[in-house]
C-alpha atoms as a PDB file:
ATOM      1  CA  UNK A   1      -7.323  -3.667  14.865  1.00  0.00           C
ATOM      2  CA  UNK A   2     -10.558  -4.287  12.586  1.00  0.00           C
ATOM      3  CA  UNK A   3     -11.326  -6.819  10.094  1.00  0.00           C
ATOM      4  CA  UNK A   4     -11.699  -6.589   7.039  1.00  0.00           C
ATOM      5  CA  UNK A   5     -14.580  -7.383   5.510  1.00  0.00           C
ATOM      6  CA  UNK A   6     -15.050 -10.619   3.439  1.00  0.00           C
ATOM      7  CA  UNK A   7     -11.499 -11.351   4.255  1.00  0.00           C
ATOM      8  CA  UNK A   8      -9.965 -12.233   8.189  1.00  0.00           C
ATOM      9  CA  UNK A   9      -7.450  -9.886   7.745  1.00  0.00           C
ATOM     10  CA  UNK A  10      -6.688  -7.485  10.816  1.00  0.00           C
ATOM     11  CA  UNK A  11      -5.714  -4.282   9.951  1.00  0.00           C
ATOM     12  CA  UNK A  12      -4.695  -1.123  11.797  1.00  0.00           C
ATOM     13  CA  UNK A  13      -6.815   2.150  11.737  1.00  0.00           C
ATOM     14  CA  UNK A  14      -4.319   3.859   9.305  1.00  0.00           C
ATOM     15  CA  UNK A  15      -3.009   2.026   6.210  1.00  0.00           C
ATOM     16  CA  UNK A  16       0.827   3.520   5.602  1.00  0.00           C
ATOM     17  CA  UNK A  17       0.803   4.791   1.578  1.00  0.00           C
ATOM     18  CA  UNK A  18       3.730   3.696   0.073  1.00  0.00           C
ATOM     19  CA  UNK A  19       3.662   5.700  -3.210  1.00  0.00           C
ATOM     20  CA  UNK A  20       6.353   8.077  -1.356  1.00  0.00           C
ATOM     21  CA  UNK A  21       8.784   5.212  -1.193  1.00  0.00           C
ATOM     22  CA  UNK A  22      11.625   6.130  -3.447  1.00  0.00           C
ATOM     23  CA  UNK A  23      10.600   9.016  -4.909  1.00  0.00           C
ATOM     24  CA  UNK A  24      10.449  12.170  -2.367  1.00  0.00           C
ATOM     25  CA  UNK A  25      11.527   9.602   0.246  1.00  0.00           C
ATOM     26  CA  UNK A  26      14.704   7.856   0.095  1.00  0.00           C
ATOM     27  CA  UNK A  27      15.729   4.520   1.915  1.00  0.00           C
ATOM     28  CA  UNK A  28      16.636   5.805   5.168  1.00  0.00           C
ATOM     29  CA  UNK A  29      13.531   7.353   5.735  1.00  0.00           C
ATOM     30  CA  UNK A  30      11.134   5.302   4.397  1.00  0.00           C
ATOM     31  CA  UNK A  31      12.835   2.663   6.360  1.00  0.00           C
ATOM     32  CA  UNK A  32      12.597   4.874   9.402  1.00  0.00           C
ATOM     33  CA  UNK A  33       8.757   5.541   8.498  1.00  0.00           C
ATOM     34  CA  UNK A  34       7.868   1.988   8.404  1.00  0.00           C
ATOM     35  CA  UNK A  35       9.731   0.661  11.364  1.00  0.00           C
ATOM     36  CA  UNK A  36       8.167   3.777  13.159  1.00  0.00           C
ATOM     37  CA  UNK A  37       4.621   2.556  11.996  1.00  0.00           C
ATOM     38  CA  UNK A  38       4.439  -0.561  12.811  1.00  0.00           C
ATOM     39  CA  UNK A  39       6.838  -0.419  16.181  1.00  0.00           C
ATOM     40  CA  UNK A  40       3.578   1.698  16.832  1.00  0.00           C
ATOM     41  CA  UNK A  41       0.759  -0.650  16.441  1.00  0.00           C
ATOM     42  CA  UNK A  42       0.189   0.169  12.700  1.00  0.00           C
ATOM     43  CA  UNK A  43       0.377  -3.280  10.105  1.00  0.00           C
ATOM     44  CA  UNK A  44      -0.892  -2.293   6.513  1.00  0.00           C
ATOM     45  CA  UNK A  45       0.865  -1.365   4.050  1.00  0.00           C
ATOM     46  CA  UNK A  46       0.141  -0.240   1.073  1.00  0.00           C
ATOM     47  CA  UNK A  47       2.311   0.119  -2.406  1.00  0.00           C
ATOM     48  CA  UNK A  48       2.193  -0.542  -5.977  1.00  0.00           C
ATOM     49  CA  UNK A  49       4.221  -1.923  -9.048  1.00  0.00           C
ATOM     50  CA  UNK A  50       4.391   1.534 -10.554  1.00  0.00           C
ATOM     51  CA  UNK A  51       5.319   3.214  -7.586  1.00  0.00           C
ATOM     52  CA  UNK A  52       7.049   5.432  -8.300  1.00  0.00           C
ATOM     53  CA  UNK A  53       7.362   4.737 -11.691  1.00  0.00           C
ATOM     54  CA  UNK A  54       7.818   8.519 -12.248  1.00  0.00           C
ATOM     55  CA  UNK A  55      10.334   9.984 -10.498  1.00  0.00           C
ATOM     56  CA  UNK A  56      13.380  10.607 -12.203  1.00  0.00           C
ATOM     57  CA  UNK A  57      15.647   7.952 -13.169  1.00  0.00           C
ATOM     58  CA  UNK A  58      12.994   5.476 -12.042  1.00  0.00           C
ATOM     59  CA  UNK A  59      11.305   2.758 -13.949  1.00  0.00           C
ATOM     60  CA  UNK A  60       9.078   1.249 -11.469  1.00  0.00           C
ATOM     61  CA  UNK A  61       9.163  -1.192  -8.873  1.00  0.00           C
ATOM     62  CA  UNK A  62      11.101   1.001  -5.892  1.00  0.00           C
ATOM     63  CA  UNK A  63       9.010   1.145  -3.417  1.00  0.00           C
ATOM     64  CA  UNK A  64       7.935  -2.698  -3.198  1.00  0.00           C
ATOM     65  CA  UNK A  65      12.027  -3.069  -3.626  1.00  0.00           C
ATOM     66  CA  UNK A  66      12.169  -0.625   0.057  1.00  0.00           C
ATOM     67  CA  UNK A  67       9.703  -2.465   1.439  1.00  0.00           C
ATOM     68  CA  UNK A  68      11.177  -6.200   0.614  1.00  0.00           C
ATOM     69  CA  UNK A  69      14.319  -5.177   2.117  1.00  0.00           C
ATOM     70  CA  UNK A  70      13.034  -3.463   4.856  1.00  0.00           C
ATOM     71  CA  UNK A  71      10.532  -6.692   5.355  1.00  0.00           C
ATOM     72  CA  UNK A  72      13.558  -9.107   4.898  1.00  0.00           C
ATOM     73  CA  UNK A  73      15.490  -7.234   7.787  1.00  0.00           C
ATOM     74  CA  UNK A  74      12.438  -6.562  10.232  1.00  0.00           C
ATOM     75  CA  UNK A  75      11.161 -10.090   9.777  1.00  0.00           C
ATOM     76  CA  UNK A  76       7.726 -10.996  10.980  1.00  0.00           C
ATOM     77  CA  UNK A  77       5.912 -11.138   7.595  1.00  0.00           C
ATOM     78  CA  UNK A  78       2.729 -13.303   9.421  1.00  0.00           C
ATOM     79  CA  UNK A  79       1.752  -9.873  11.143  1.00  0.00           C
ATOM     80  CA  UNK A  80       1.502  -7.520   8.254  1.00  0.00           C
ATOM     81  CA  UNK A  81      -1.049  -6.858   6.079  1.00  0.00           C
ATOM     82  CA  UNK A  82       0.757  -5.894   2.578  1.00  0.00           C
ATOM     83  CA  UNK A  83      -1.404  -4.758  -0.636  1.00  0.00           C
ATOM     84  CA  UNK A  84      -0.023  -3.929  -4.068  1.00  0.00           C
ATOM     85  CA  UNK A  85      -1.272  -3.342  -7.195  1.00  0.00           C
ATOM     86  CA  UNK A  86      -1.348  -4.326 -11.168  1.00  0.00           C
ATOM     87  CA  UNK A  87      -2.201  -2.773 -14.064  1.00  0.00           C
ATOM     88  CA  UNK A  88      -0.160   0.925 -14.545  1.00  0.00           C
ATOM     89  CA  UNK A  89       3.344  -0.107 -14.590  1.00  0.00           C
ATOM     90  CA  UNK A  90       4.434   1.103 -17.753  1.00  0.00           C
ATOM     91  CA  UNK A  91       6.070  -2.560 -18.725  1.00  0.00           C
ATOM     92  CA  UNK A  92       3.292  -4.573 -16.849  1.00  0.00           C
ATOM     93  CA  UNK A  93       0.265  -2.740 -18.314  1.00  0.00           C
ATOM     94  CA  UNK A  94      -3.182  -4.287 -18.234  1.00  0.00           C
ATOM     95  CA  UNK A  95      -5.270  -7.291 -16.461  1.00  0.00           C
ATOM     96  CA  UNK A  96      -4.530 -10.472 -18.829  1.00  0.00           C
ATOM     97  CA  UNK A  97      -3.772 -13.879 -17.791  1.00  0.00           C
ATOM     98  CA  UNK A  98      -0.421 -13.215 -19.074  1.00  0.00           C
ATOM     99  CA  UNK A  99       0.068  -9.974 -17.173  1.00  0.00           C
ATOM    100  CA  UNK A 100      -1.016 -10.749 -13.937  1.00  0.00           C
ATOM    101  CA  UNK A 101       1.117 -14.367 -13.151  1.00  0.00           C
ATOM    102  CA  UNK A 102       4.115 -12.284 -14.128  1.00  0.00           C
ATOM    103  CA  UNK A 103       3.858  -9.114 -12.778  1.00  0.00           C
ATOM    104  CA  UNK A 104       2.648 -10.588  -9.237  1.00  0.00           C
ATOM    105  CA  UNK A 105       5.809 -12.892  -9.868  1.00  0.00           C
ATOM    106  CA  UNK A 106       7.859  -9.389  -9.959  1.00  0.00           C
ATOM    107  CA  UNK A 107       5.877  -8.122  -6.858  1.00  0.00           C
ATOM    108  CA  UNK A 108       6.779 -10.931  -4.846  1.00  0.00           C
ATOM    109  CA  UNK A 109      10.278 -10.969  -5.877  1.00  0.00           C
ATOM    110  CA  UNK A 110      10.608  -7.098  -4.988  1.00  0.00           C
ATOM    111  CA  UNK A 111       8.837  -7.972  -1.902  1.00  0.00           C
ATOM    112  CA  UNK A 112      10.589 -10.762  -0.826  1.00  0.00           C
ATOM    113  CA  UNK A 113       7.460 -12.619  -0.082  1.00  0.00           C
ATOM    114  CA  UNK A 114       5.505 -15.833  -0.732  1.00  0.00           C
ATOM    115  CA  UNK A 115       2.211 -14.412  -0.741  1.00  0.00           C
ATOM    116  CA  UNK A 116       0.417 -10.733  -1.493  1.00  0.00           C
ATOM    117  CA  UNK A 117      -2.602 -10.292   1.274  1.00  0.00           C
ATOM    118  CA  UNK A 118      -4.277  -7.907  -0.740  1.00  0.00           C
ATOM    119  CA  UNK A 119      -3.683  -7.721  -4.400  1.00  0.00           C
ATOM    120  CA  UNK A 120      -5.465  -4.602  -6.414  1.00  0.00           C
ATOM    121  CA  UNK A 121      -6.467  -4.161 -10.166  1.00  0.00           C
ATOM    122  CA  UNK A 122      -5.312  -1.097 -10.422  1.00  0.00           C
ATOM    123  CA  UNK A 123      -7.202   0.199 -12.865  1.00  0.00           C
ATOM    124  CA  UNK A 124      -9.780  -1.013 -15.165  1.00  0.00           C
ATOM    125  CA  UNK A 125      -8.762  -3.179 -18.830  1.00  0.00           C
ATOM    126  CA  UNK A 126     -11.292  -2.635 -21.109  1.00  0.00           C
ATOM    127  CA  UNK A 127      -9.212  -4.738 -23.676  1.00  0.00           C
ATOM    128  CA  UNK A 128      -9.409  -8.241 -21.124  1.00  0.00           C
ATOM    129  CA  UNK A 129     -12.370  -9.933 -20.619  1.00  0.00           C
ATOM    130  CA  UNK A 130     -13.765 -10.171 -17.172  1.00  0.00           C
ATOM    131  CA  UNK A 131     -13.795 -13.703 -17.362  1.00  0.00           C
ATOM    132  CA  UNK A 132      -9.450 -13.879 -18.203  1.00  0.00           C
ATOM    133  CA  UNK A 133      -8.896 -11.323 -15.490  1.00  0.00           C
ATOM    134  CA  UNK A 134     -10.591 -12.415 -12.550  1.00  0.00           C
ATOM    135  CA  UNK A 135      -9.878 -16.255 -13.627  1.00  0.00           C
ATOM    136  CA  UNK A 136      -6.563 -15.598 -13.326  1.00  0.00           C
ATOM    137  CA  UNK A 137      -6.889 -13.629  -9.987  1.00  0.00           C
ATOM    138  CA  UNK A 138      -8.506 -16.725  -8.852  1.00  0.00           C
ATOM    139  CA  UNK A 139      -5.512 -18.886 -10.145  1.00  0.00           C
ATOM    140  CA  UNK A 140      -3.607 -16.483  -8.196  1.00  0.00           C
ATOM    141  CA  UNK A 141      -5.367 -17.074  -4.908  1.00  0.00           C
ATOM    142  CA  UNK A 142      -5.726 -20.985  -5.485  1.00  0.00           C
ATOM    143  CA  UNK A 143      -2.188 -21.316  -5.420  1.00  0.00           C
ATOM    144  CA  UNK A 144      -1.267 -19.276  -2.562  1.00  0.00           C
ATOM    145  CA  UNK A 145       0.584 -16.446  -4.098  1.00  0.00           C
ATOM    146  CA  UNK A 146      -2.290 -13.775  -3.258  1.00  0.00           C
ATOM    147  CA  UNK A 147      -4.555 -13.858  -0.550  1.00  0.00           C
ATOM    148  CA  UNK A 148      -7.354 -11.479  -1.384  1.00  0.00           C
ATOM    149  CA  UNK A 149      -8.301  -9.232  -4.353  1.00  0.00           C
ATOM    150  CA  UNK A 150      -9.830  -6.093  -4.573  1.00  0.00           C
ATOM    151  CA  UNK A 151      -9.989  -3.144  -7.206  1.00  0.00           C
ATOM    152  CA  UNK A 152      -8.948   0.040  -7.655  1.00  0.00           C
ATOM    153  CA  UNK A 153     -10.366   3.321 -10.194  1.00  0.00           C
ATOM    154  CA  UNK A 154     -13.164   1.252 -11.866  1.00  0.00           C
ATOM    155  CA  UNK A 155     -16.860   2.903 -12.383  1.00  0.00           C
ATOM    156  CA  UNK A 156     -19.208   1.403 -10.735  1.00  0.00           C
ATOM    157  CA  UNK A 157     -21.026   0.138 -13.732  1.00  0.00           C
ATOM    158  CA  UNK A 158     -17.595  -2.169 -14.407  1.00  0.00           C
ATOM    159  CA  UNK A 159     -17.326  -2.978 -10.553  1.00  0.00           C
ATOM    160  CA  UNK A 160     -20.664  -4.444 -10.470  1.00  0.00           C
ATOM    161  CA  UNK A 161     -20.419  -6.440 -13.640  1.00  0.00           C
ATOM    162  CA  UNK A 162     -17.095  -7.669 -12.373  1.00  0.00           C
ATOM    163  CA  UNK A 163     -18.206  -8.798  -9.203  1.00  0.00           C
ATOM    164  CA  UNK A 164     -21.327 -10.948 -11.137  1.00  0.00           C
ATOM    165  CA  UNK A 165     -18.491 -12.671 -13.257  1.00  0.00           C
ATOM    166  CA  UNK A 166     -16.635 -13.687  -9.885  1.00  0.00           C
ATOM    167  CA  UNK A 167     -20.137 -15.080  -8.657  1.00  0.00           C
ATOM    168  CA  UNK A 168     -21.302 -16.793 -12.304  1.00  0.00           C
ATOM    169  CA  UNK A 169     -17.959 -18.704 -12.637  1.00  0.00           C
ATOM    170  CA  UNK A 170     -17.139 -19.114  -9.575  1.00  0.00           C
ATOM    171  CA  UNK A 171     -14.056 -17.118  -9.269  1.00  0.00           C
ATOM    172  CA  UNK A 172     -13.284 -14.989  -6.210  1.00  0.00           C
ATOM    173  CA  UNK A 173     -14.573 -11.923  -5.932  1.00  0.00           C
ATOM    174  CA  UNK A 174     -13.226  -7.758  -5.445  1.00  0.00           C
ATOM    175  CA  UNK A 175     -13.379  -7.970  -1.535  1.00  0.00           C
ATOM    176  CA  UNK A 176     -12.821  -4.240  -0.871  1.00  0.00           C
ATOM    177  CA  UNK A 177     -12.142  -1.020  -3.205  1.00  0.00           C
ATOM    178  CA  UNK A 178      -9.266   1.835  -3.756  1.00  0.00           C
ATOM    179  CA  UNK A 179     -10.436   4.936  -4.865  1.00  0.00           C
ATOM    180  CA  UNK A 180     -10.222   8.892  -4.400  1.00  0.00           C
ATOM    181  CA  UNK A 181     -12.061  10.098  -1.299  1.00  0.00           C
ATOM    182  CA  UNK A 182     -11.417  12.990   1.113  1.00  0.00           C
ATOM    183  CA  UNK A 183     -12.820  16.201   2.342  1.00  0.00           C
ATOM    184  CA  UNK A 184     -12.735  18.331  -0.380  1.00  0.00           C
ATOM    185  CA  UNK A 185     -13.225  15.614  -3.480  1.00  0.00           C
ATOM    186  CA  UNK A 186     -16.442  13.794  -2.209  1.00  0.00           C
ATOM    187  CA  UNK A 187     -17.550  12.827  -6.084  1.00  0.00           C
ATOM    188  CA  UNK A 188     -17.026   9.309  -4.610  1.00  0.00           C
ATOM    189  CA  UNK A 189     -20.255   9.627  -2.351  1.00  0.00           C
ATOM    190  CA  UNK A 190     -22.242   9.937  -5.386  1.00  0.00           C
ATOM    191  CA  UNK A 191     -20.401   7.675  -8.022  1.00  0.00           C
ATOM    192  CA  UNK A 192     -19.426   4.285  -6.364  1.00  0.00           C
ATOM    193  CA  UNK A 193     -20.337   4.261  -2.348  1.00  0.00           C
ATOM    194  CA  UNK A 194     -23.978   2.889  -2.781  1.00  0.00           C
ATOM    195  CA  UNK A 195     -22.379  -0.216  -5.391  1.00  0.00           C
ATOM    196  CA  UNK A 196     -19.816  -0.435  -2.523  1.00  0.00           C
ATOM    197  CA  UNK A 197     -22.178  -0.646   0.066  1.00  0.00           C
ATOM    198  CA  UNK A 198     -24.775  -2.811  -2.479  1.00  0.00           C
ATOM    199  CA  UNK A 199     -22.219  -5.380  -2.277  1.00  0.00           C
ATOM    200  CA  UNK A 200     -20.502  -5.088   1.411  1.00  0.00           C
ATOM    201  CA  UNK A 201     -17.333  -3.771  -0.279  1.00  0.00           C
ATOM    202  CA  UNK A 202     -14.935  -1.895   2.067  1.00  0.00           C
ATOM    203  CA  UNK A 203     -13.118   1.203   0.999  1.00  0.00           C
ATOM    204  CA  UNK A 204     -10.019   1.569   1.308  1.00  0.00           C
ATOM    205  CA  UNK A 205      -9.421   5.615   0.139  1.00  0.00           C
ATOM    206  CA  UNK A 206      -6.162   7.475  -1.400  1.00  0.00           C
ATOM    207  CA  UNK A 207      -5.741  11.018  -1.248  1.00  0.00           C
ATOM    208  CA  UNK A 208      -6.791  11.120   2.219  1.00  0.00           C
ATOM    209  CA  UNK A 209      -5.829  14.200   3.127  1.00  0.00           C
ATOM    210  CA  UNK A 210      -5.926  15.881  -0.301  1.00  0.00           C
ATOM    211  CA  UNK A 211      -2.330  15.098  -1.635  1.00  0.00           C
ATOM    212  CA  UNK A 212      -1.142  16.931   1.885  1.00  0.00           C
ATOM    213  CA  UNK A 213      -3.756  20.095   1.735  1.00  0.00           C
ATOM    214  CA  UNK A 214      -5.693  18.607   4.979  1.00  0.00           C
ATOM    215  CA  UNK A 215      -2.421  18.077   6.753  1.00  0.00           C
ATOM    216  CA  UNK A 216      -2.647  22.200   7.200  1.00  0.00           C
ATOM    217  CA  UNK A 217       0.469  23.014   5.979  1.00  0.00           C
ATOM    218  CA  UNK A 218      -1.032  24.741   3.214  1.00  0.00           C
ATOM    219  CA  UNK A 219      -2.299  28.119   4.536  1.00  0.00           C
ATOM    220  CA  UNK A 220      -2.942  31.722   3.014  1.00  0.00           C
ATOM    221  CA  UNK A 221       0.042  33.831   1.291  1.00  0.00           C
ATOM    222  CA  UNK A 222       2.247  30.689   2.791  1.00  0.00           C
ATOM    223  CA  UNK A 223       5.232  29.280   0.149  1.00  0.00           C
ATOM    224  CA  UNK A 224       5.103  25.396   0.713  1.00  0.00           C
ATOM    225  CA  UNK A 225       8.212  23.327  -0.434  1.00  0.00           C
ATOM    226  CA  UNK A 226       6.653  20.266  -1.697  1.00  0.00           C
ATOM    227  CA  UNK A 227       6.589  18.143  -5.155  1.00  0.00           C
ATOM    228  CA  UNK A 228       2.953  18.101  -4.436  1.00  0.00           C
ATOM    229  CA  UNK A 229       2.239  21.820  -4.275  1.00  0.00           C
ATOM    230  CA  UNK A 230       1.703  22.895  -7.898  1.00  0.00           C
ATOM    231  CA  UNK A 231      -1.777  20.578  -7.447  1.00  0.00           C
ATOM    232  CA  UNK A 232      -3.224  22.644  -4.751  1.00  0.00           C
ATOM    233  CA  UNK A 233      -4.391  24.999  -6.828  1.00  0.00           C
ATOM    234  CA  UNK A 234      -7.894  23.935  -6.338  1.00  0.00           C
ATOM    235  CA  UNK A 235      -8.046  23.640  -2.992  1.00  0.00           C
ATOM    236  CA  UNK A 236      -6.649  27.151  -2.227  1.00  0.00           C
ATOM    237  CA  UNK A 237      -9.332  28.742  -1.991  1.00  0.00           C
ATOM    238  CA  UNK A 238     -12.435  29.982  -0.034  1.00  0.00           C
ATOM    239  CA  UNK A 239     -14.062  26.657   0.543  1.00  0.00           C
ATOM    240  CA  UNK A 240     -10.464  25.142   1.548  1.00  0.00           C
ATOM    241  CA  UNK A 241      -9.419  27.706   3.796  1.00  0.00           C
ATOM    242  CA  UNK A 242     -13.014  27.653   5.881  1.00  0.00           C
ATOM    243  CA  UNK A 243     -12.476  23.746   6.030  1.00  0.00           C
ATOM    244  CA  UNK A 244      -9.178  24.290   7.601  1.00  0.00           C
ATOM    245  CA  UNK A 245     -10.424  27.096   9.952  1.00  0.00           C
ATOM    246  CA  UNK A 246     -12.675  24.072  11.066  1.00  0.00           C
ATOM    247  CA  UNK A 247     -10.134  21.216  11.592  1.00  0.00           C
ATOM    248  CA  UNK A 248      -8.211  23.724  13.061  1.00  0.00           C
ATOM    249  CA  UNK A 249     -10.548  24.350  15.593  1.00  0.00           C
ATOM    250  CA  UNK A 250     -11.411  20.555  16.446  1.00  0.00           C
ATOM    251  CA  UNK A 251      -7.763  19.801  16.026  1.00  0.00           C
ATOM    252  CA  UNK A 252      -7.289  21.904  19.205  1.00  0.00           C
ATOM    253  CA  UNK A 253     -10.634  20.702  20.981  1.00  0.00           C
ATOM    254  CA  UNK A 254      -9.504  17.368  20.453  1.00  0.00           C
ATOM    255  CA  UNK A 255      -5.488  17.872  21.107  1.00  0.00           C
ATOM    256  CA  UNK A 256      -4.440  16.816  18.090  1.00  0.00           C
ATOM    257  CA  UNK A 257      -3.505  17.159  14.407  1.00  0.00           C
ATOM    258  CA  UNK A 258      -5.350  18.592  11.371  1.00  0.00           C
ATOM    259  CA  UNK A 259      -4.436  15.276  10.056  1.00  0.00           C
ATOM    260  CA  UNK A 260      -5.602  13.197  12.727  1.00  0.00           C
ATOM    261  CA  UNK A 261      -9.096  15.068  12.218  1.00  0.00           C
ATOM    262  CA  UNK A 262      -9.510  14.827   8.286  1.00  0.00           C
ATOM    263  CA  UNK A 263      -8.870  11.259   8.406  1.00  0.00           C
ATOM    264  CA  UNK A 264     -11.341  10.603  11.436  1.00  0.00           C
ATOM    265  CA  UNK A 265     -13.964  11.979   9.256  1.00  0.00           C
ATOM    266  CA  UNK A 266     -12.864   8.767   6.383  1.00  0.00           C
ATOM    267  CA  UNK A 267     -12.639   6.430   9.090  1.00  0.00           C
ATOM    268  CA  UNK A 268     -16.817   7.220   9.948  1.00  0.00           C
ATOM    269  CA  UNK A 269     -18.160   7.738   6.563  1.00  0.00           C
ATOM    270  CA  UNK A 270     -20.224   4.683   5.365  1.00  0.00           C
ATOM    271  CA  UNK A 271     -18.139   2.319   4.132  1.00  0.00           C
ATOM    272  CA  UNK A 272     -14.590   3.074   4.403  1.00  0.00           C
ATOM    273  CA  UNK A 273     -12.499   1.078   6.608  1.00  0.00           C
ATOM    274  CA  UNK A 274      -8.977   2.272   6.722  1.00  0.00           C
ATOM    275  CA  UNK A 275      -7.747   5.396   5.010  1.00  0.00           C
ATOM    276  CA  UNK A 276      -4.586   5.546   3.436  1.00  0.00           C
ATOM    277  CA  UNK A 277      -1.937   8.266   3.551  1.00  0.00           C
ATOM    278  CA  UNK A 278       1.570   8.514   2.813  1.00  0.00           C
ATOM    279  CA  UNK A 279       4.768  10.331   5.085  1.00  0.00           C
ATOM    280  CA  UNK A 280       8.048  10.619   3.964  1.00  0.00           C
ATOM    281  CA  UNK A 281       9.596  11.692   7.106  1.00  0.00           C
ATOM    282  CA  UNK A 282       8.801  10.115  10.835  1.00  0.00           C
ATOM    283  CA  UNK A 283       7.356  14.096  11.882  1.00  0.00           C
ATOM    284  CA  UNK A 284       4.779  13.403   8.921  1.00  0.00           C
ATOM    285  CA  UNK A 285       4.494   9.984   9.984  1.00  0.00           C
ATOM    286  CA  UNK A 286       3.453  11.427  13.527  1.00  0.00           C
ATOM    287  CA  UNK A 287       0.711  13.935  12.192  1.00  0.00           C
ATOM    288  CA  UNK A 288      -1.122  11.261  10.445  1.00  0.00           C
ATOM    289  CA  UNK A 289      -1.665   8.353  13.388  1.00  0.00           C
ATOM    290  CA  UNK A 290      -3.512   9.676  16.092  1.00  0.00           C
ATOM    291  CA  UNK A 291      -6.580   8.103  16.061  1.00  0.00           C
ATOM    292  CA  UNK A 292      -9.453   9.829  16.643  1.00  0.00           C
ATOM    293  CA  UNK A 293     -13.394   9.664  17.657  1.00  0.00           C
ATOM    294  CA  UNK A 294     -15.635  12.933  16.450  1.00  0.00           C
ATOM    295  CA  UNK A 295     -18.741  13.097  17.849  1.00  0.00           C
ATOM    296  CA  UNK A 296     -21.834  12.980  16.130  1.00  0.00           C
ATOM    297  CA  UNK A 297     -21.619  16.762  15.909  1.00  0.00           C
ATOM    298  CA  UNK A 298     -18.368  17.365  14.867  1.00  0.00           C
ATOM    299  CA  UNK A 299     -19.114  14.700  12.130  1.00  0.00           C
ATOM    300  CA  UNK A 300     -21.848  16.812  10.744  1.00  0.00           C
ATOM    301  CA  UNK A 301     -19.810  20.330  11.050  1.00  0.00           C
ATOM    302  CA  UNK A 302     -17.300  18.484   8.516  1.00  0.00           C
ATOM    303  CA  UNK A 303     -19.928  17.295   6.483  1.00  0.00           C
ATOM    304  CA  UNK A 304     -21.657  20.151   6.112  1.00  0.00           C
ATOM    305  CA  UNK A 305     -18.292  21.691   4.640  1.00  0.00           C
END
């Protein structure tokens, strides 16, 4: 376990995505998946209102619906770490005042909770004033409903200005950051990591493994049954396959997955504290875990990729 930082929560090397959750995985297994996690030393979890929003004959709201009922049977809410997220539901759009008391309202409900330990912006809201939005994130922490909040697909630019409101009015401030970040789409090096590190924010990064390309179940001339695999396009090809050649071979140095490699590299970049990926069955759930230490080295070799 680590801590967070500018927060005492203690999370686990892995944060289980739970944008899976009732879309390509149904109850039984994403029930299976996060009994299997945390039985297994993992504690944060990660979902959203919108998830998943758009599967078919969905309107939002499933997986935090899994995970309350799941929760409600496991018990033992003190030793998770739970994050969600506002802003992209279709029906709770945006950052007001308004927005936010009700849709956390809905999140608890669905997750049959008292209180949200990490509670994300999802997205920026031109249209709201920093002042309304992080006031009434602060309303939401002074009365106990969320814990910590934190922000997710903003610029920098907005992120900083943001997190000078919080310290003007008083209000509390972004404590960590959500944002794209793997291997192959680094843009994130460049764009927000030096505000992030500027201002001691952790990251906290999705796509992890490349919607599933770093898992290594993508490979040359291969058919791959996934909902995921008409975006792979831009990864098949030469750069991705001499990555893979290269997890591949520290995969096996290292007696381990592809998976367990790719997101060893997130776990040392400046930064980051905890990536997040998804499974949707308990063998994905498996790949993903291991936790690994690269040498300086093998570090570099990835880099350099």
């Amino acid at each position: 376990m680590l801590t967070l930082a500018n927060t005492n929560l203690q999370i686990s090397p892995l944060c289980l995505g739970g944008n899976v959750f009732g879309w390509t995985a149904d109850v039984a297994n994403s029930e299976a998946v996060l009994s299997h996690f945390t039985d297994n030393g993992g504690n944060f979890i990660d979902t959203a209102d919108m998830y998943s929003e758009w599967g078919s004959g969905n309107v939002g709201g499933e997986s935090e619906t899994i995970i309350g009922n799941w929760l409600k049977k496991r018990g033992g809410r003190e030793s998770l770490v739970i994050a969600t997220k506002v802003a992209k539901l279709s029906t709770r759009r945006g950052l007001s005042s308004k927005n936010l008391q009700a849709a956390c309202e809905n999140s608890l409900s669905r997750l049959q909770t008292d209180y949200i330990d990490l509670y994300y912006a999802h997205e920026d809201d031109p249209q709201t004033p920093l002042e309304e939005t992080l006031g009434a994130f602060d309303s939401l922490i002074q009365s106990g409903k969320v814990r910590y909040v934190a922000a997710s697909n903003f610029t920098a630019e907005r992120l900083q200005e943001s997190l000078e409101v919080s310290r003007k009015n008083g209000f509390a401030a972004y404590v960590a950051a959500q944002d794209q970040f793997n291997l192959l789409e680094r843009d994130y090096e460049r764009t927000l990591q030096p505000t992030h590190m500027q201002n001691s924010l952790s990251q906290l990064p999705y796509f992890g493994l490349a919607r599933g390309f770093l898992t290594g179940k993508y490979r040359p001339g291969k058919s791959v049954d996934s909902m995921r695999a008409g975006g792979m396009g831009s990864y098949q090809n030469e750069r991705g396959w001499a990555l893979l050649s290269k997890l591949d071979d520290l995969a096996e140095k290292h007696q381990t997955t592809v998976s367990a490699i790719a997101l060893a590299w997130l776990r040392a970049r400046p930064s980051v504290a905890a990536p997040i990926a998804s499974a949707r069955t308990l063998e994905q759930l498996k790949e993903i875990m291991p936790v690994v230490e690269l040498s300086t080295q093998e570090l570099q070799i990835l880099t350099n990729s």
